[in-house]
N, C-alpha and C. Protein backbone atom coordinates (compact mmCIF):
# COMPACT_ATOMS: atom_id res chain seq x y z
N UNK A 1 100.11 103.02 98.94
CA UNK A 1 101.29 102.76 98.16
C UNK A 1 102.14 101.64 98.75
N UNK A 2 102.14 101.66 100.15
CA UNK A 2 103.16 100.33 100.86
C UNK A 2 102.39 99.07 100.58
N UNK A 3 101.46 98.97 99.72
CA UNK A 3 100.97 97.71 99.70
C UNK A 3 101.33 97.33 98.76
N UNK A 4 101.66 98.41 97.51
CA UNK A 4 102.45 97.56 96.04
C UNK A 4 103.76 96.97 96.45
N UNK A 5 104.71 97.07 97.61
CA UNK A 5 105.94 97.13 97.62
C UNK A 5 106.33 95.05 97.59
N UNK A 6 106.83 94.55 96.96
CA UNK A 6 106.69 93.57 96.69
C UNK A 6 105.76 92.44 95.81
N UNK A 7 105.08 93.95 95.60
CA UNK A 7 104.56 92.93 93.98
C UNK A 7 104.84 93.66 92.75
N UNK A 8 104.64 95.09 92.95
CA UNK A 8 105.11 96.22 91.86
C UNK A 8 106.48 96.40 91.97
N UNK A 9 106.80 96.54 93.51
CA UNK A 9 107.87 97.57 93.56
C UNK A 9 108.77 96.00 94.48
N UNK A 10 110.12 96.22 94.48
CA UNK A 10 111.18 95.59 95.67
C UNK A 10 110.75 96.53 96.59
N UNK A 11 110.36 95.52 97.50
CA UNK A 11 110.34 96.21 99.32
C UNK A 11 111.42 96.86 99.53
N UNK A 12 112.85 96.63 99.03
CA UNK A 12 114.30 96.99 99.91
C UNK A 12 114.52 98.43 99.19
N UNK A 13 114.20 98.43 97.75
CA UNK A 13 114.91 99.63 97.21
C UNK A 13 113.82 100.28 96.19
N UNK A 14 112.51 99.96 96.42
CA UNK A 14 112.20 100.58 95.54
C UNK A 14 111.85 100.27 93.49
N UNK A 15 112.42 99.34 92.92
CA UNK A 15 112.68 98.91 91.53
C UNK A 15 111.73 98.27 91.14
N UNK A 16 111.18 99.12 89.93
CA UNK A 16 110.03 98.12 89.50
C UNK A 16 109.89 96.57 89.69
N UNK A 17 109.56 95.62 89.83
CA UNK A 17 109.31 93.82 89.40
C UNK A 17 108.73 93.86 88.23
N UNK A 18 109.57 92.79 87.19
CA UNK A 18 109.01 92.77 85.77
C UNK A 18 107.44 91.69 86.32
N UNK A 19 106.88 91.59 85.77
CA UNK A 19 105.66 90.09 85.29
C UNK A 19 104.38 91.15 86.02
N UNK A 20 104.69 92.27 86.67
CA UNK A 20 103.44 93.01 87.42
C UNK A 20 102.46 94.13 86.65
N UNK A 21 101.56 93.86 85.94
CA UNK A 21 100.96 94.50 84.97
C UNK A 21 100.56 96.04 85.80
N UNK A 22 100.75 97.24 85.13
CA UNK A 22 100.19 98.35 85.23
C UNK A 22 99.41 98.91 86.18
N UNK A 23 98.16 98.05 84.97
CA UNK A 23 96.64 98.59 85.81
C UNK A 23 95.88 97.85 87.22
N UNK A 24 97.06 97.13 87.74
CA UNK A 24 96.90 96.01 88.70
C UNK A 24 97.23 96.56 90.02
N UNK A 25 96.55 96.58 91.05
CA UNK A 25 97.16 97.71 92.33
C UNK A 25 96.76 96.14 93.47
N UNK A 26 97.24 96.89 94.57
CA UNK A 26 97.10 95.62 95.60
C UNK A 26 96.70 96.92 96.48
N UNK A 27 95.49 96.25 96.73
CA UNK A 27 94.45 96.76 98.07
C UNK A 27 94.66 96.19 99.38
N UNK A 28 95.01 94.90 99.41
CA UNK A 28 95.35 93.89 100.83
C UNK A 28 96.00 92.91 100.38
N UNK A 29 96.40 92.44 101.03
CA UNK A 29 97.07 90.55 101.44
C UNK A 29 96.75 90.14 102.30
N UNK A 30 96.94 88.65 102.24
CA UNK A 30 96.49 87.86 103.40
C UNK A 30 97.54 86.45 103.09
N UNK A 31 98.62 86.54 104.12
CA UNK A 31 99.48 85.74 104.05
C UNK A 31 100.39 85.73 102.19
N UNK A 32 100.73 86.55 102.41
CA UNK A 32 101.70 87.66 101.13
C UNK A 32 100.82 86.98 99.85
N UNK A 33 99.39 86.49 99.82
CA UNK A 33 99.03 86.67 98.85
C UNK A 33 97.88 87.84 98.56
N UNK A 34 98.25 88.51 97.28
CA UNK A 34 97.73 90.17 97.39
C UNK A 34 96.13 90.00 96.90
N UNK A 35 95.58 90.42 97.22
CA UNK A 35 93.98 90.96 96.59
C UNK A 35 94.55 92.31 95.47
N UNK A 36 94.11 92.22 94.59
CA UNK A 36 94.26 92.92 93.25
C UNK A 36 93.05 93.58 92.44
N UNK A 37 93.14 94.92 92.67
CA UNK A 37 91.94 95.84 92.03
C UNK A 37 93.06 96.02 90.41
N UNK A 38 92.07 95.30 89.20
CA UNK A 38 92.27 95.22 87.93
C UNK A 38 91.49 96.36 87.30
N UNK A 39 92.35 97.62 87.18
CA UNK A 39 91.81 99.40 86.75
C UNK A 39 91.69 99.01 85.28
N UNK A 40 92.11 97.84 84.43
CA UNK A 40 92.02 97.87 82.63
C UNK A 40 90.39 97.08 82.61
N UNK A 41 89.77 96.59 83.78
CA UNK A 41 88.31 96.15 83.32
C UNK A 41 87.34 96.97 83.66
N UNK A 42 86.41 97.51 83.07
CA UNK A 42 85.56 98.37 83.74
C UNK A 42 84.71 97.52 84.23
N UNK A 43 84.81 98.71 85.38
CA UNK A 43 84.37 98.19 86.84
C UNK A 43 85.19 97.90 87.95
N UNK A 44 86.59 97.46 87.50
CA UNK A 44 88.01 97.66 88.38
C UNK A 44 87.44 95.73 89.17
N UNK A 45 87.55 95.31 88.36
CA UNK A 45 87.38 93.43 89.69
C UNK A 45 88.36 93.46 90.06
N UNK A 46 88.11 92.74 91.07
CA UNK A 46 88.83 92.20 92.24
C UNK A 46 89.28 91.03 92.51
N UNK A 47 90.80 90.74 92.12
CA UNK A 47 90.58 89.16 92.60
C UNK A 47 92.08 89.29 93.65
N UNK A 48 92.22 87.28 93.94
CA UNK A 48 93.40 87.48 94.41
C UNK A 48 94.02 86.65 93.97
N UNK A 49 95.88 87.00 94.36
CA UNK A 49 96.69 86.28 93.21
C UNK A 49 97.18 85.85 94.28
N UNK A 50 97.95 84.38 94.04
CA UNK A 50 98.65 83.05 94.81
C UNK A 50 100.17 83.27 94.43
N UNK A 51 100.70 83.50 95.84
CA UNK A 51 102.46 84.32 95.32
C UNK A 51 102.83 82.72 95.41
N UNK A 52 103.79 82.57 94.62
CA UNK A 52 105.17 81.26 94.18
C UNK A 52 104.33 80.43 93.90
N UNK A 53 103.55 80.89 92.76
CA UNK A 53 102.79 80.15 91.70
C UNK A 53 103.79 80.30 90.35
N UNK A 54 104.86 80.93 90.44
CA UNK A 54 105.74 80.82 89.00
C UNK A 54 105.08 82.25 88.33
N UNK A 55 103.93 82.94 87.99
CA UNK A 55 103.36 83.82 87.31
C UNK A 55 101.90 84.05 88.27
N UNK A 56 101.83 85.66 88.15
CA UNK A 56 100.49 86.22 88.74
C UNK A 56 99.34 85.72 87.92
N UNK A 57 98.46 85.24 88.35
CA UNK A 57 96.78 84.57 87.69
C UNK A 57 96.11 84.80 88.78
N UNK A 58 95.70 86.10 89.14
CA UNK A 58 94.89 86.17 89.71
C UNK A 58 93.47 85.13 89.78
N UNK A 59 92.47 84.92 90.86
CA UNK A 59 91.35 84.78 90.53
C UNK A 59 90.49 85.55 90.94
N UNK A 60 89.25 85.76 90.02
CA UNK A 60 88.54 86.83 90.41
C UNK A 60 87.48 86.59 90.62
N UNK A 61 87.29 87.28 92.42
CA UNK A 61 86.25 87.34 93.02
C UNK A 61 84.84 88.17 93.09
N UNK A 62 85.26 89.47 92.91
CA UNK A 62 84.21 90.50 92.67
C UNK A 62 84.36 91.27 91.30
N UNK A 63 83.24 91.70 90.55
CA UNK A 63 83.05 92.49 89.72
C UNK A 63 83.66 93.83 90.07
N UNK A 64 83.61 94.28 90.99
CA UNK A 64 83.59 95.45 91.58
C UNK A 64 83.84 95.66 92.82
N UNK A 65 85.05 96.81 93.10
CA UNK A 65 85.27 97.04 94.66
C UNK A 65 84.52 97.12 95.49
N UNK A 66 82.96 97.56 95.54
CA UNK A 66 81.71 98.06 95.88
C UNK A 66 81.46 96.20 96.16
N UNK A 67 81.34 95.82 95.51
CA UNK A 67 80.74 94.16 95.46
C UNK A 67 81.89 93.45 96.32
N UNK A 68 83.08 93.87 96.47
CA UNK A 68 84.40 92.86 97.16
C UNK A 68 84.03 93.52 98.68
N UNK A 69 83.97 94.78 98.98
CA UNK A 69 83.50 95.62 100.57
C UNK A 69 82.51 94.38 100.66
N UNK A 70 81.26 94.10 99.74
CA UNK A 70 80.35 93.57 100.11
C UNK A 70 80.37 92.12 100.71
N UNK A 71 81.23 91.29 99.90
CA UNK A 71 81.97 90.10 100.61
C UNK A 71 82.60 90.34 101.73
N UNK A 72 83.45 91.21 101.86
CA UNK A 72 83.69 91.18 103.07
C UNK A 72 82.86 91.73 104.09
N UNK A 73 81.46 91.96 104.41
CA UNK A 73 81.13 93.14 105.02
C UNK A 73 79.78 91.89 105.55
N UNK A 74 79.89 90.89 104.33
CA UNK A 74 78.91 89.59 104.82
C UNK A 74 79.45 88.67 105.67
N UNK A 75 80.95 88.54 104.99
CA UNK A 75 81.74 87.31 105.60
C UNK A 75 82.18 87.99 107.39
N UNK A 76 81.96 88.83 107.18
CA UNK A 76 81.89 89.37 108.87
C UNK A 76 80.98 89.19 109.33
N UNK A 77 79.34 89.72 108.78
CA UNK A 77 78.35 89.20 109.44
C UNK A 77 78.24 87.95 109.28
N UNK A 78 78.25 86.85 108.78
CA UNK A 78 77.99 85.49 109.26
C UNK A 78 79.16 84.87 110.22
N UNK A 79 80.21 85.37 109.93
CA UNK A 79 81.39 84.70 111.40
C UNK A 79 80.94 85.21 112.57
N UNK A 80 80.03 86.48 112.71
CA UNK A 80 79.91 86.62 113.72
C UNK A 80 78.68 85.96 114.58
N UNK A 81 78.23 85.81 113.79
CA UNK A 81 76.72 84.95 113.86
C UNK A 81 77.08 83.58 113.96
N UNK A 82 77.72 82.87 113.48
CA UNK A 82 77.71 81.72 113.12
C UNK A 82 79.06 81.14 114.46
N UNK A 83 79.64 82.17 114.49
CA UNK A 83 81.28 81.64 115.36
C UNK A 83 81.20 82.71 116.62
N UNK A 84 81.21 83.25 116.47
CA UNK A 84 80.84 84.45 117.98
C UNK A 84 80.54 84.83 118.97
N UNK A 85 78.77 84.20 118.18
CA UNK A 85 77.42 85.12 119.02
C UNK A 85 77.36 82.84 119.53
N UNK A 86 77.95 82.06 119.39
CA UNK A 86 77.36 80.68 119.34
C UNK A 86 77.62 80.72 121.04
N UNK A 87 76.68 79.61 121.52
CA UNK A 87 77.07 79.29 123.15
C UNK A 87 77.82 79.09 123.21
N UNK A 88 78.93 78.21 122.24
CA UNK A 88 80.46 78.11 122.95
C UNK A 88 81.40 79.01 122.47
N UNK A 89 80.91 80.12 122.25
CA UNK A 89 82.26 81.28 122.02
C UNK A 89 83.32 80.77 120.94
N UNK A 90 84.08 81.03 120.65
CA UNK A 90 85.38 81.06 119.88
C UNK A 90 85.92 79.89 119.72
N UNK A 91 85.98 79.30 121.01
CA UNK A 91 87.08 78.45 121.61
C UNK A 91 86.63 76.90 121.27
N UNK A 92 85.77 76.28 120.80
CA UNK A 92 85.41 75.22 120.97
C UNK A 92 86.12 74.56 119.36
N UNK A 93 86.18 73.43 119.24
CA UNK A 93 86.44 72.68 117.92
C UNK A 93 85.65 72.32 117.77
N UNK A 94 84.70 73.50 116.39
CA UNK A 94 83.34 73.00 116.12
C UNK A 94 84.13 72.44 113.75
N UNK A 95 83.38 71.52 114.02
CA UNK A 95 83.60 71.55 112.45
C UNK A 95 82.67 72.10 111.42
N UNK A 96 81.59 72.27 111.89
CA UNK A 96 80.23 72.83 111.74
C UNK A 96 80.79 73.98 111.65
N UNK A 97 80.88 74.83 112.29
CA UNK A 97 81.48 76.46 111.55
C UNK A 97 81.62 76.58 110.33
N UNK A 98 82.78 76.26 109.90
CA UNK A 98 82.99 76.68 108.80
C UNK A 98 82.57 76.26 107.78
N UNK A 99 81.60 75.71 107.44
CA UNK A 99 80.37 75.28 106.25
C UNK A 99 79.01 76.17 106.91
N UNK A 100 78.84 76.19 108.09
CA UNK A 100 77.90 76.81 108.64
C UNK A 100 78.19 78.67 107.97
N UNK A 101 79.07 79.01 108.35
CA UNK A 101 79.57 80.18 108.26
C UNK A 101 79.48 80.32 106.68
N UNK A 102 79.82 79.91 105.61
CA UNK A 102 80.18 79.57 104.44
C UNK A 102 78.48 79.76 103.89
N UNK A 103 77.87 78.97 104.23
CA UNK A 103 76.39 78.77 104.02
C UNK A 103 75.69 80.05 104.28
N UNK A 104 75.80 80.58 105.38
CA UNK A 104 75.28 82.10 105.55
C UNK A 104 75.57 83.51 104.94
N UNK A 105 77.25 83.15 104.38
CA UNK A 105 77.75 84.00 103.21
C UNK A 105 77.29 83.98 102.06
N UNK A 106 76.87 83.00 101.55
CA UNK A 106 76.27 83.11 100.54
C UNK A 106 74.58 83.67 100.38
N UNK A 107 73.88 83.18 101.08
CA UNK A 107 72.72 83.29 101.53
C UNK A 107 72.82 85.02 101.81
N UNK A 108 73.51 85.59 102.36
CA UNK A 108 73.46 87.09 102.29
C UNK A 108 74.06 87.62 100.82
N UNK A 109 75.06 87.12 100.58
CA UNK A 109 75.08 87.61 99.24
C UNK A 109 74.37 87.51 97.91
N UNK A 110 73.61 86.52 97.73
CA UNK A 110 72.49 86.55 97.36
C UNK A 110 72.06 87.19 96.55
N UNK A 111 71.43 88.09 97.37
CA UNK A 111 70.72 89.36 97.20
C UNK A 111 71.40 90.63 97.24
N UNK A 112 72.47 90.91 98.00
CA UNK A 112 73.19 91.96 97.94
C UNK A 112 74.47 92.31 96.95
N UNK A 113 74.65 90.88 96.69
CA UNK A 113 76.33 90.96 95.36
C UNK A 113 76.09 89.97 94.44
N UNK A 114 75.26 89.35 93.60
CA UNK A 114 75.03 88.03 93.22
C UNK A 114 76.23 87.83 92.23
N UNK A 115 77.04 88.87 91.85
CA UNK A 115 78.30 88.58 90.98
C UNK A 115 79.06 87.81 91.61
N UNK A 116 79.18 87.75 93.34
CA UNK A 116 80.72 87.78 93.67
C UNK A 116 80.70 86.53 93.53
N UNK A 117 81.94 85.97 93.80
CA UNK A 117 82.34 84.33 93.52
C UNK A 117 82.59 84.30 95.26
N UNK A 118 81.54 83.92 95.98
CA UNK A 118 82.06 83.48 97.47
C UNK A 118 82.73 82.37 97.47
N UNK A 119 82.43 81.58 97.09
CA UNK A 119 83.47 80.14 97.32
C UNK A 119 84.59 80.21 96.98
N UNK A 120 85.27 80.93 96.02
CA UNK A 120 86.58 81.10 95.69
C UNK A 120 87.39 82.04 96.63
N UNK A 121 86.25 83.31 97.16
CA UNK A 121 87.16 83.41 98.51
C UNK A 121 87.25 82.83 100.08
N UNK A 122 86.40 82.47 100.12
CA UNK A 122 86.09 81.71 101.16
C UNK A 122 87.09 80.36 101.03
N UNK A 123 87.11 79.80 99.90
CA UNK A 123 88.28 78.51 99.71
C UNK A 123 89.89 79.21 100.17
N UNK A 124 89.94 80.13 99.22
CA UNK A 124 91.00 80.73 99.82
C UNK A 124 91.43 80.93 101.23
N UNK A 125 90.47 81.72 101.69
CA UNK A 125 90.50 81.57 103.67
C UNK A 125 90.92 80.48 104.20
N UNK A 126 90.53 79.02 104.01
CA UNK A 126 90.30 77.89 104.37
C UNK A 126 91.60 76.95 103.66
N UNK A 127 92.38 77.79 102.80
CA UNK A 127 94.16 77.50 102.90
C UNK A 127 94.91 77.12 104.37
């Protein structure tokens, strides 16, 4: 519930926010922009919406919560592979990562989520 508070609800007191549709819940954020499970599509997609855009437009990434775990559950395994497990650890300024990393997300999803839209979250990240 503390995750609607500023897109459904005012953080301070509680009061609905008009422009926030219903069937629209916020599962996470990432830098106060919310990831949004949409309960009026069957199947519930997943996208995320860009705050002080003037109006919520989400974009949508997964068909399905089951398929959005799955993006994330890849985009972990290839950072870790790709940025991690590399001889220079963490720390280096590689530019190669993050196309490298990007490239292996997809390549696993593939086969395991072929709905999801990786590049649209992955672009997002890369804000």
């Amino acid at each position: 519930m503390s995750c609607q508070y500023g897109y459904r609800w005012r953080g301070d007191d509680g009061h609905r926010l008009d422009g926030w549709p219903e069937e629209w819940g916020v599962i996470a954020s990432r830098a106060a922009d919310p990831f949004v499970a949409d309960t009026s599509v069957p199947g519930t997609r997943v996208g995320i919406a860009i705050h002080g855009a003037g109006s919520w437009k989400p974009f949508w990434v997964a068909p399905t919560p089951t398929d959005f775990m799955m993006l994330l559950a890849c985009f972990t395994q290839a950072y870790v592979v790709e940025c991690l497990n590399r001889p220079d650890g963490d720390e280096a300024e590689d530019e190669s990562r993050p196309p490298a990393c990007h490239n292996r997300v997809a390549v696993l999803l593939r086969d395991r989520a072929p709905e999801v839209d990786a590049a649209a979250f992955l672009g997002h990240l890369c804000q």
